[in-house]
N, C-alpha and C. Protein backbone atom coordinates (compact mmCIF):
# COMPACT_ATOMS: atom_id res chain seq x y z
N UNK A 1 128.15 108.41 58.69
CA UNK A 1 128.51 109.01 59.95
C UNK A 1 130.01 109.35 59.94
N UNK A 2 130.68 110.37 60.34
CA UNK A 2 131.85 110.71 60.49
C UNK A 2 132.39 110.35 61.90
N UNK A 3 133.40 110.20 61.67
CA UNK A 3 133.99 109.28 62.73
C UNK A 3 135.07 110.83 63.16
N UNK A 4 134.74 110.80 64.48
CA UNK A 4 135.86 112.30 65.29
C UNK A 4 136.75 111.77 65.50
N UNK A 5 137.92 112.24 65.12
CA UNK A 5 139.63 112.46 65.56
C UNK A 5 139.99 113.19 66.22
N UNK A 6 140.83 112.62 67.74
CA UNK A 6 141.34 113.66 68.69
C UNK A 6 142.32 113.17 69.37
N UNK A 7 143.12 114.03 69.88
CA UNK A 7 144.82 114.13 69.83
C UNK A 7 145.01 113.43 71.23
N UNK A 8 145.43 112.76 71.75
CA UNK A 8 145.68 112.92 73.35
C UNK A 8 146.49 113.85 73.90
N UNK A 9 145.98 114.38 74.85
CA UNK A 9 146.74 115.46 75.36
C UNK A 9 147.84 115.44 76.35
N UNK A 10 148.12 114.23 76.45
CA UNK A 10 149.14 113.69 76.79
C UNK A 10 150.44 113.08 76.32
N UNK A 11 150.09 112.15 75.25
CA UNK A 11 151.08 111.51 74.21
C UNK A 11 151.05 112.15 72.84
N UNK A 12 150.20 112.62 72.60
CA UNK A 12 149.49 113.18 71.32
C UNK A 12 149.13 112.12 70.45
N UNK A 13 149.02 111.03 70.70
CA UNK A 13 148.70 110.12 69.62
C UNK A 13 147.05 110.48 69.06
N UNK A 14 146.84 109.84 67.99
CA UNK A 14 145.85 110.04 67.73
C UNK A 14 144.57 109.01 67.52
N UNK A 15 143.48 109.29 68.12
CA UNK A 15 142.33 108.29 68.21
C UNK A 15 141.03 108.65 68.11
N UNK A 16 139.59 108.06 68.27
CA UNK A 16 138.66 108.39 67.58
C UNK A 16 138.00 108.29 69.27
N UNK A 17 136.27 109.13 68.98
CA UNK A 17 136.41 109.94 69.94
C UNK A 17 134.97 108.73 70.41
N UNK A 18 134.63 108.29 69.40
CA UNK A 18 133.44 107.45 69.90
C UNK A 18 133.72 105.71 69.94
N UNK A 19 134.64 105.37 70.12
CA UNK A 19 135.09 104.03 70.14
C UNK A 19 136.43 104.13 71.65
N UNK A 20 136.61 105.17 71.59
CA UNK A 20 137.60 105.47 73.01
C UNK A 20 137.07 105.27 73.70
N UNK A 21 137.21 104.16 75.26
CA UNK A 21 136.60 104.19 76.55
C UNK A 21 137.52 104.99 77.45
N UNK A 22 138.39 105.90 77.06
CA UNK A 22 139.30 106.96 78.17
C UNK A 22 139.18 108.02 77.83
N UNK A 23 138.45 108.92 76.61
CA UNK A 23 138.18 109.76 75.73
C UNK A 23 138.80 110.79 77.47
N UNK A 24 139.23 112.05 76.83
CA UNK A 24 139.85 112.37 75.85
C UNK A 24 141.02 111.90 75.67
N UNK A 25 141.89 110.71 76.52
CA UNK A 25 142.82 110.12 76.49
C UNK A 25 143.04 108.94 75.25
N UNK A 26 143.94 108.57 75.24
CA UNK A 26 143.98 107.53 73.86
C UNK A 26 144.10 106.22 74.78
N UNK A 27 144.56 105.54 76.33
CA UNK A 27 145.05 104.66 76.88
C UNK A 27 144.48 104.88 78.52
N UNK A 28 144.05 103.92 78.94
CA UNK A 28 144.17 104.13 80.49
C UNK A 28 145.53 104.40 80.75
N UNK A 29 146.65 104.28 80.45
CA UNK A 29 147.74 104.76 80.80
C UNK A 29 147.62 106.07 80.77
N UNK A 30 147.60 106.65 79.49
CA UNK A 30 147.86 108.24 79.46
C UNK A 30 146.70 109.10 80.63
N UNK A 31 145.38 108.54 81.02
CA UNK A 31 144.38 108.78 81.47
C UNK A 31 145.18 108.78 83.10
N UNK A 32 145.74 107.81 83.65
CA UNK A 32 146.17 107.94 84.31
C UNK A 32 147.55 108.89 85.25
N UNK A 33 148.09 108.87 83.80
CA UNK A 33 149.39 109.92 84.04
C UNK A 33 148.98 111.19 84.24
N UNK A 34 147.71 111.93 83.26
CA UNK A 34 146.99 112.70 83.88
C UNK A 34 146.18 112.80 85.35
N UNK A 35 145.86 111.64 85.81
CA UNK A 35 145.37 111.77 86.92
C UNK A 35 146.65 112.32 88.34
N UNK A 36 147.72 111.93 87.57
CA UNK A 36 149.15 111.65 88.55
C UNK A 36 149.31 112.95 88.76
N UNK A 37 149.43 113.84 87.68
CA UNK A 37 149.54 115.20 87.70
C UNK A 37 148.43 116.09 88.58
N UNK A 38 147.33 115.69 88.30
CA UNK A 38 146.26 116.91 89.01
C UNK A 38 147.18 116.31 90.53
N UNK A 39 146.86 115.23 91.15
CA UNK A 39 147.36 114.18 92.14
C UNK A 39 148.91 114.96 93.09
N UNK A 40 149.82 115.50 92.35
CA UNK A 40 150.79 115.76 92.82
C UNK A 40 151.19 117.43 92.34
N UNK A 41 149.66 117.99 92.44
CA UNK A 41 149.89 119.26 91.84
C UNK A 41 150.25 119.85 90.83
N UNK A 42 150.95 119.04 89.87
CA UNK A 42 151.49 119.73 88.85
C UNK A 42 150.45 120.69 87.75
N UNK A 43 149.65 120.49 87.99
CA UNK A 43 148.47 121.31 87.76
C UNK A 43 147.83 121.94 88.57
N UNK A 44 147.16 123.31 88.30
CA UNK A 44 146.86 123.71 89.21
C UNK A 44 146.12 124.90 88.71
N UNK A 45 144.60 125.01 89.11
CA UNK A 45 144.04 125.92 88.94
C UNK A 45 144.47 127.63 89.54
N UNK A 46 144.57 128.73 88.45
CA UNK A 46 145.17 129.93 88.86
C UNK A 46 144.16 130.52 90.15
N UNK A 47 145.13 131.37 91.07
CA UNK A 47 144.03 131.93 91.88
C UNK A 47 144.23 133.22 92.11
N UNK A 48 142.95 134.02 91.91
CA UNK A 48 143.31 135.53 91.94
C UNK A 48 143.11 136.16 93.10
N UNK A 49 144.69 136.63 92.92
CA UNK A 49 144.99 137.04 94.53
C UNK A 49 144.28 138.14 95.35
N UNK A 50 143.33 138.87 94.55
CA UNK A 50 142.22 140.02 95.74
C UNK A 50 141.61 139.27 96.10
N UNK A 51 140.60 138.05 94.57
CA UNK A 51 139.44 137.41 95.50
C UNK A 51 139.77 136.88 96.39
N UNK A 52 141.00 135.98 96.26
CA UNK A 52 141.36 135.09 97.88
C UNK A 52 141.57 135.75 98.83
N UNK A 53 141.92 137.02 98.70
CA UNK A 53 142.52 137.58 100.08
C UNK A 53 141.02 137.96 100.49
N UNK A 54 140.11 138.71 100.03
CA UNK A 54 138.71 139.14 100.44
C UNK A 54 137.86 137.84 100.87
N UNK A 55 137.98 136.43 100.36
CA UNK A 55 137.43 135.35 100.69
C UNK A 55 137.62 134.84 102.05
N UNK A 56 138.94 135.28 102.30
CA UNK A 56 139.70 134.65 103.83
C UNK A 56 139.17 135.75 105.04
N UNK A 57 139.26 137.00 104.34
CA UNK A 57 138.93 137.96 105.17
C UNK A 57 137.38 137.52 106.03
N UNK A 58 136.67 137.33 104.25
CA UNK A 58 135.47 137.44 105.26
C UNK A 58 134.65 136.12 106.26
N UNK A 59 135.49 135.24 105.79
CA UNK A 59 135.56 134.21 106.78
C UNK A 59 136.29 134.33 107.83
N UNK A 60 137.44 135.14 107.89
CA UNK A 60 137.74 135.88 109.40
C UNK A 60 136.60 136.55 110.36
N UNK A 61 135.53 137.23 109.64
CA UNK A 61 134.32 137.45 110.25
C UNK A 61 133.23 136.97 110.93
N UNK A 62 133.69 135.79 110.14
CA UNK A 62 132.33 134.76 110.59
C UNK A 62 132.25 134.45 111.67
């Protein structure tokens, strides 16, 4: 059986993907620091500015 290697995307350290209980993280720490981020915005899904404006609109209708 091959054993998967993957990076954290946080620290970059490197760890295996089926013995990790934070997958894709390497640490509940790093798992967490990611959580901090979605948490305080620093992430943030893009939003395209016609659909939103046509989305609001037509809930102005409703």
């Amino acid at each position: 059986m091959t054993v998967m290697k993957i990076t954290c995307p946080i620290c970059e350290n490197k760890t295996t993907w089926e013995e990790n209980h934070w997958r894709p993280f390497c640490s509940e720490r790093c798992k967490l620091i990611d959580l901090g981020k979605w948490a305080t915005e620093e992430y943030r899904i893009p939003e395209d500015e016609a659909k939103s404006k046509g989305q609001r609109e037509d809930k102005k209708e409703q």
